[in-house]
C-alpha atoms as a PDB file:
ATOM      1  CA  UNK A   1      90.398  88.136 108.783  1.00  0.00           C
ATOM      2  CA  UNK A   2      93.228  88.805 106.300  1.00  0.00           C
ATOM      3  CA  UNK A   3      93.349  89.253 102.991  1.00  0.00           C
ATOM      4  CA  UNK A   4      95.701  85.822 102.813  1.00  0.00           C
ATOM      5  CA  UNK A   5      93.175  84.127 104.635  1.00  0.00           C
ATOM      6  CA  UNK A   6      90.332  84.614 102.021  1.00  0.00           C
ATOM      7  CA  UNK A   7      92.638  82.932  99.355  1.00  0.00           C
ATOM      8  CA  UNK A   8      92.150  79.494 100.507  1.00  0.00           C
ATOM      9  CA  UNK A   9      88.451  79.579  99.663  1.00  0.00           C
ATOM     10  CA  UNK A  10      89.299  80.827  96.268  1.00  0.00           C
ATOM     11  CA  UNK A  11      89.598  78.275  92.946  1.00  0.00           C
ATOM     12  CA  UNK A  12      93.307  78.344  91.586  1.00  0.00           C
ATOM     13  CA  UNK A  13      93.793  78.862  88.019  1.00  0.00           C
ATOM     14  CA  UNK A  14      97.114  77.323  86.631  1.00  0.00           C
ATOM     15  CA  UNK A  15      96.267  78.050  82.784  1.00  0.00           C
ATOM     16  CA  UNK A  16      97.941  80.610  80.959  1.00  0.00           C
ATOM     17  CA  UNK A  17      95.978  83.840  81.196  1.00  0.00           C
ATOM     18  CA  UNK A  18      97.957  87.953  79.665  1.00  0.00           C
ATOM     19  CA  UNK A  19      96.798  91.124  81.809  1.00  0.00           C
ATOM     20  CA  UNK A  20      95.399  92.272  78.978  1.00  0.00           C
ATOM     21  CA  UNK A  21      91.594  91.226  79.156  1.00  0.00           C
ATOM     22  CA  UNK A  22      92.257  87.431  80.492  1.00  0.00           C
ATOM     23  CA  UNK A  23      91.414  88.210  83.791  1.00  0.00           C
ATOM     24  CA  UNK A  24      88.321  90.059  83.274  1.00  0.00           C
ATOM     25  CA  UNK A  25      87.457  87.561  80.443  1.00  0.00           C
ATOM     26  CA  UNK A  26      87.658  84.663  82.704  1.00  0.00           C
ATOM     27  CA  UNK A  27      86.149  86.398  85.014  1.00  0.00           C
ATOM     28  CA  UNK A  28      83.051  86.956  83.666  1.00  0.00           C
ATOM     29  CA  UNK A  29      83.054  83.289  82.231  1.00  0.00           C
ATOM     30  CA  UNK A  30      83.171  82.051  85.848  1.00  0.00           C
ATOM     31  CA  UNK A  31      80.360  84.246  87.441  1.00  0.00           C
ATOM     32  CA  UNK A  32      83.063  86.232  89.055  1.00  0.00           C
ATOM     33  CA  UNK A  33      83.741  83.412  91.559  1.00  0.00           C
ATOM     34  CA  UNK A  34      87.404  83.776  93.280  1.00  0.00           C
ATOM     35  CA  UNK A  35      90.050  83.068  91.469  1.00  0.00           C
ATOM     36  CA  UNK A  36      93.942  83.353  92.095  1.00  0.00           C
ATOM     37  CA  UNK A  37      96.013  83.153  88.660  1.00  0.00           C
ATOM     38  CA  UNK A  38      98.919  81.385  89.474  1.00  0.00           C
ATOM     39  CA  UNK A  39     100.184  81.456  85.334  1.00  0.00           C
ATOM     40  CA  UNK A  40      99.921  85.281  84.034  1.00  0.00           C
ATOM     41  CA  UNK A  41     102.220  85.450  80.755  1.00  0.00           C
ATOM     42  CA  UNK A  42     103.268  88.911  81.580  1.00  0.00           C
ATOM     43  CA  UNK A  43     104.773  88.463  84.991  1.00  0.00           C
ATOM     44  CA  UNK A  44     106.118  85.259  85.626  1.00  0.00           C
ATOM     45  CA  UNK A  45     106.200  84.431  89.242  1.00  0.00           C
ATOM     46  CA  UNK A  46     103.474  86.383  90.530  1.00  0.00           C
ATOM     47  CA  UNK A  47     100.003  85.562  91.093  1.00  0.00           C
ATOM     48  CA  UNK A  48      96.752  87.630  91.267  1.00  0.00           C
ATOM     49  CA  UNK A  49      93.716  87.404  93.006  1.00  0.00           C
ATOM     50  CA  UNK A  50      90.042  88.542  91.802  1.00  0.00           C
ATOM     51  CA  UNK A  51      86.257  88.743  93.115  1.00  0.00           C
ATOM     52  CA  UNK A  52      87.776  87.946  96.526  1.00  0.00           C
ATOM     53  CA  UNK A  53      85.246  90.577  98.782  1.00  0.00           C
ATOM     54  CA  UNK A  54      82.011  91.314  98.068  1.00  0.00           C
ATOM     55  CA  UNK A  55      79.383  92.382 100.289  1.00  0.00           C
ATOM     56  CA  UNK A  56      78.336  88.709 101.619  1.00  0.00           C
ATOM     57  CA  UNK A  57      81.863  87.875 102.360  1.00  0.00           C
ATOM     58  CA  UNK A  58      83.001  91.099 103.601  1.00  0.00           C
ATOM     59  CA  UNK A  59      80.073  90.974 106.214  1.00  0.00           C
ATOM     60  CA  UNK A  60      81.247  87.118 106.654  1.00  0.00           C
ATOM     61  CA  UNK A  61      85.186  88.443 107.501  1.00  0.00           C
ATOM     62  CA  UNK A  62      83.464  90.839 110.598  1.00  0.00           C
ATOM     63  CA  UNK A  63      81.268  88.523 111.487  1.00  0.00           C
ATOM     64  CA  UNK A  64      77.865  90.039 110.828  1.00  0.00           C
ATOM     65  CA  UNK A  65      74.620  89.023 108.711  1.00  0.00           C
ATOM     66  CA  UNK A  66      74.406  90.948 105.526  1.00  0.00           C
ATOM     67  CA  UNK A  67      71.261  93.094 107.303  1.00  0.00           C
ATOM     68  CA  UNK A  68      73.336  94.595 110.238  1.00  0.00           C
ATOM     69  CA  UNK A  69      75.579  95.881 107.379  1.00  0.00           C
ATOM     70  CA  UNK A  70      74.741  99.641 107.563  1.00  0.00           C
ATOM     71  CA  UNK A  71      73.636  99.730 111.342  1.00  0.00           C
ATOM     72  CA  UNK A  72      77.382  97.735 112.149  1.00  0.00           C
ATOM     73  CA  UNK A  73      78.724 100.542 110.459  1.00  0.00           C
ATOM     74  CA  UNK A  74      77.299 103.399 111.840  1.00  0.00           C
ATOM     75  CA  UNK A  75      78.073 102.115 115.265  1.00  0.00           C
ATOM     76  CA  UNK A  76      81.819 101.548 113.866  1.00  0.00           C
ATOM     77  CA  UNK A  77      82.218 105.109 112.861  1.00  0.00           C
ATOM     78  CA  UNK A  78      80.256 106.339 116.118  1.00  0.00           C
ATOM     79  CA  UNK A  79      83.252 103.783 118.464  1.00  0.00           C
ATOM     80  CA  UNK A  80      86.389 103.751 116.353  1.00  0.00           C
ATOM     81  CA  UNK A  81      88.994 101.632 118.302  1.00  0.00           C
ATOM     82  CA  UNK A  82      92.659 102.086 119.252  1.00  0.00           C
ATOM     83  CA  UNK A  83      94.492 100.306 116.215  1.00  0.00           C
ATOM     84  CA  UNK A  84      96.816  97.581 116.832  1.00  0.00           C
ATOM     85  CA  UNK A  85     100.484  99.188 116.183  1.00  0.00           C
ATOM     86  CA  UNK A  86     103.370  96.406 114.808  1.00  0.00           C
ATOM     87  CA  UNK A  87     106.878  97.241 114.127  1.00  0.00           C
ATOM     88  CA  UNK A  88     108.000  97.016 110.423  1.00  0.00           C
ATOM     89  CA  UNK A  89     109.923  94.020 110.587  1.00  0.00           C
ATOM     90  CA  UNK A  90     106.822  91.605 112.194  1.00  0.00           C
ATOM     91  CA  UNK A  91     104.477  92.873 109.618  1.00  0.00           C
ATOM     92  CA  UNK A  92     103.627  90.598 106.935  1.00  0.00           C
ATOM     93  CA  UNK A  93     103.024  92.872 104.460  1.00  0.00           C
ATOM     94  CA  UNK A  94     107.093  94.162 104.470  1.00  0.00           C
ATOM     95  CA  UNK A  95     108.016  90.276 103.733  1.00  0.00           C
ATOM     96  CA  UNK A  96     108.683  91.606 100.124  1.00  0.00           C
ATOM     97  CA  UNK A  97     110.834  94.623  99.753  1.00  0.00           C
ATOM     98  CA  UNK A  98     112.383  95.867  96.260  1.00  0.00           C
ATOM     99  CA  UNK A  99     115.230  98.032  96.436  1.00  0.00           C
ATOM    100  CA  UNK A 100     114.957  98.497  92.638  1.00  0.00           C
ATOM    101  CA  UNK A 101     110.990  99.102  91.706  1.00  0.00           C
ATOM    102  CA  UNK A 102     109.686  97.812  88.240  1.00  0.00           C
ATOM    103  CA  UNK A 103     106.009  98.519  88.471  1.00  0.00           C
ATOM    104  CA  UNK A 104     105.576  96.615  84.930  1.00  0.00           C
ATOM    105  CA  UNK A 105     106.580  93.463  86.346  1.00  0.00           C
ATOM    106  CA  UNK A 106     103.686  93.698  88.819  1.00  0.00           C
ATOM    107  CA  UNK A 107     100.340  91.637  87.774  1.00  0.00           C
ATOM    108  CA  UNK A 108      98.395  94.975  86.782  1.00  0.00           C
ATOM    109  CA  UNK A 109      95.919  94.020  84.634  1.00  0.00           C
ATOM    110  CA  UNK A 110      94.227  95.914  81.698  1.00  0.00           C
ATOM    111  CA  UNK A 111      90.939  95.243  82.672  1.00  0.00           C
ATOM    112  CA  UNK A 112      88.254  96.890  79.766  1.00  0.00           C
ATOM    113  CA  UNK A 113      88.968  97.150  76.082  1.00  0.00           C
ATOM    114  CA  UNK A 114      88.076 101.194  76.503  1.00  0.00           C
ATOM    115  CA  UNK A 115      90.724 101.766  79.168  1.00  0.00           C
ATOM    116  CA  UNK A 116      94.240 103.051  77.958  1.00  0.00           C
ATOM    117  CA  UNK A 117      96.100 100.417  79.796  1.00  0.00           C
ATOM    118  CA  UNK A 118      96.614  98.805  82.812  1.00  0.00           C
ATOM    119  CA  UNK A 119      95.262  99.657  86.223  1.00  0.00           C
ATOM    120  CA  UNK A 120      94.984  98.775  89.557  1.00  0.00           C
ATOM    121  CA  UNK A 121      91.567  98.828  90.845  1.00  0.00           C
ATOM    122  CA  UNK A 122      91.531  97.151  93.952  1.00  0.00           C
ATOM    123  CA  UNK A 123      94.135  99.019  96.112  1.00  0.00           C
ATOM    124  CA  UNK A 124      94.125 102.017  98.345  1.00  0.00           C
ATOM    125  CA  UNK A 125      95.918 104.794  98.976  1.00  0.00           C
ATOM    126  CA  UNK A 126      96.936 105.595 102.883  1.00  0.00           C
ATOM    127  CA  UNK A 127      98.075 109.067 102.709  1.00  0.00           C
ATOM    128  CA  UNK A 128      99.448 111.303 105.669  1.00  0.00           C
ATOM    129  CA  UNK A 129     100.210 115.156 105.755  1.00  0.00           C
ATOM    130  CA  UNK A 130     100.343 117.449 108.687  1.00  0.00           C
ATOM    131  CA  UNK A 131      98.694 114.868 111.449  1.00  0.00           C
ATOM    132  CA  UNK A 132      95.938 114.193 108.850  1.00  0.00           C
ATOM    133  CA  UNK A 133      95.495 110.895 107.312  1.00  0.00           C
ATOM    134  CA  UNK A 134      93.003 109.009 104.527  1.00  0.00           C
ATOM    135  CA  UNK A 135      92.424 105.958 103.471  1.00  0.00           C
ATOM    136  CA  UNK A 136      90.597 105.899  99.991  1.00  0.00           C
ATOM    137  CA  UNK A 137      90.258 104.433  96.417  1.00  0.00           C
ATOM    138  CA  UNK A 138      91.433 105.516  93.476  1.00  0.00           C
ATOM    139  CA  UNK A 139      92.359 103.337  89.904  1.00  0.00           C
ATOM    140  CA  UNK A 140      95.885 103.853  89.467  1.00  0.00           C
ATOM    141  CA  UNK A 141      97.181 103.903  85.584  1.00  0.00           C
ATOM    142  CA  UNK A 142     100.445 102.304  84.872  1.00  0.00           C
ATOM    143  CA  UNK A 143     102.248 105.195  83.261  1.00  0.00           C
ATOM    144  CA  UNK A 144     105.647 103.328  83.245  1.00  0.00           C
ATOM    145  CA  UNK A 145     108.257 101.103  85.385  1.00  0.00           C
ATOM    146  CA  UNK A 146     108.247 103.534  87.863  1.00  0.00           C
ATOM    147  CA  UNK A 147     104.900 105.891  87.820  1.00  0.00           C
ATOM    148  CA  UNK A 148     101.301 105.153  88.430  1.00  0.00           C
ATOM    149  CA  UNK A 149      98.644 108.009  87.411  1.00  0.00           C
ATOM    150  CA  UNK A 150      96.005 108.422  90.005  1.00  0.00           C
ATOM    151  CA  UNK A 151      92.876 111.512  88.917  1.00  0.00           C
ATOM    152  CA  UNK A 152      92.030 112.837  92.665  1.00  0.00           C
ATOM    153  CA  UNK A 153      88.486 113.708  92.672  1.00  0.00           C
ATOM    154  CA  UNK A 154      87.795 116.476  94.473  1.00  0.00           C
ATOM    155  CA  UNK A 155      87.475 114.654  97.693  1.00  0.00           C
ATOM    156  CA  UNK A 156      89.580 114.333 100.754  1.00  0.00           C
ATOM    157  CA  UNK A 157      92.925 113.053  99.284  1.00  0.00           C
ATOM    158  CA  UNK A 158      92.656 115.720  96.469  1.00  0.00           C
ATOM    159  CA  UNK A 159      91.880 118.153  99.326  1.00  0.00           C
ATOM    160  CA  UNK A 160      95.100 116.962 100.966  1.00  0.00           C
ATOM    161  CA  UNK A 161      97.507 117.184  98.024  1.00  0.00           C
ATOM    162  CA  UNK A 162      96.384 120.942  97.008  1.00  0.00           C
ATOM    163  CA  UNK A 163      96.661 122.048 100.760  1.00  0.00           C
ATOM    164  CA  UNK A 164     100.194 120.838 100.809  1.00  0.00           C
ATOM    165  CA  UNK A 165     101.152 122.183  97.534  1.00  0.00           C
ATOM    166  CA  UNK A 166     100.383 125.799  98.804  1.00  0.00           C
ATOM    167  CA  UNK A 167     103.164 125.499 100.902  1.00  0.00           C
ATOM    168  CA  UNK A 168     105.519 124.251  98.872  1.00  0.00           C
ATOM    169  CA  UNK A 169     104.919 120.270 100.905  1.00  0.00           C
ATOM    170  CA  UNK A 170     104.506 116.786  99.521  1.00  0.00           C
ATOM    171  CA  UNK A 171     101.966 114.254 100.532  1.00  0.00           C
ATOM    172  CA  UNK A 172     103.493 111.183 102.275  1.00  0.00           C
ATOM    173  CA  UNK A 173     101.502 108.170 100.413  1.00  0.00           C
ATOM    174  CA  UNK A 174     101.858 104.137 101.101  1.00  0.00           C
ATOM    175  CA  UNK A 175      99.595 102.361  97.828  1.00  0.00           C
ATOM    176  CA  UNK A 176      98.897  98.983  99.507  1.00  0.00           C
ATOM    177  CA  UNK A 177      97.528  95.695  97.430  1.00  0.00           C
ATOM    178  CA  UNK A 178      95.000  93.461  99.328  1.00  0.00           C
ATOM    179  CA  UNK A 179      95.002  94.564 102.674  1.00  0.00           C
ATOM    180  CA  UNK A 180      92.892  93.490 105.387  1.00  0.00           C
ATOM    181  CA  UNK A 181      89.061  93.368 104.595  1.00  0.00           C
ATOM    182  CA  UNK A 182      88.522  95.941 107.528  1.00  0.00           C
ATOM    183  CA  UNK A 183      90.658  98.416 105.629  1.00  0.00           C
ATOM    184  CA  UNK A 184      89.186  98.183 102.602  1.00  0.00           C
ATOM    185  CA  UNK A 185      85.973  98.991 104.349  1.00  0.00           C
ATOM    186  CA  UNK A 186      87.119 101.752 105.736  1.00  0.00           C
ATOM    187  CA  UNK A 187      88.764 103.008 102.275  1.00  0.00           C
ATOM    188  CA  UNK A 188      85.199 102.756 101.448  1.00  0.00           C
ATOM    189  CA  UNK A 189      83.700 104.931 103.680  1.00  0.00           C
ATOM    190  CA  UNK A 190      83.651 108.761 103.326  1.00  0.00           C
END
């Protein structure tokens, strides 16, 4: 199930709300139900979707009762699959391509009063070097129009980035925004 297909169960919110604490505020207000902003003062146009998986609809997008959880994913890492390859231009999530990048104009909200600004918290990282690829978390700080600050724990990705560096190579990254439920899982997983 795709991310697009969890919107429709999601309440729309057409009232004005700013990046900077409306989100979260509303948020909590609602009990963290699903909401997609379809108004946000800062970036007109774009929308922005919160509380959209949590455990008891994540295990609802697979197809499994919240108490096979761990067991289903055991056996997933024990049987990975063969993943479904599609060229660039049938792939939904290349519909909207930028040849000139303005991160700012993105719906990056500011989430907590004690954070320095705004960051995206609900993205992943895919990152490739040398035949090795990850899939992980990390809160990325807007810096600027065109920079995001990610702090790599000292975990795979970091592990990746500081063997490269020794010789003199870059890390390949994509930073993806509400991919498929099943990738987030596996994001998740260590």
């Amino acid at each position: 199930m795709a991310f697009r297909d969890h919107l429709g169960a999601a309440s729309i919110e057409d009232e004005e709300i700013s990046l900077s604490h409306g989100m979260l505020n509303h948020s909590q207000a609602s009990g963290h139900a699903m909401t997609v902003f379809t108004n946000i003062s800062e970036c007109p146009g774009h929308r922005a979707a919160v509380n959209m998986l949590t455990r008891d609809r994540l295990c609802q997008a697979i197809g499994i009762e919240p108490e096979e959880y761990i067991d289903t994913l055991g056996w997933a890492m024990s049987n990975p699959g063969t993943p479904e390859m599609v060229q660039p231009e049938d792939a939904p999530c290349m519909e909207n391509q930028q040849t000139e990048v303005n991160l700012e104009q993105l719906p990056i909200p500011h989430h907590w009063p004690a954070d320095r600004g705004r960051y995206s918290s609900a993205s992943i990282i895919i990152a490739e070097d040398n035949g090795i690829r990850n899939v992980s978390f990390h809160r990325q700080f807007l810096r600027d129009k065109n920079h995001l600050v990610v702090r790599l724990v000292p975990r795979h990705l970091r592990t990746m980035v500081m063997d490269a560096r020794k010789e003199g190579r870059e890390v390949s990254i994509a930073v993806v925004n509400g991919p498929d439920p099943v990738v987030l899982l596996a994001a998740a997983m260590s």
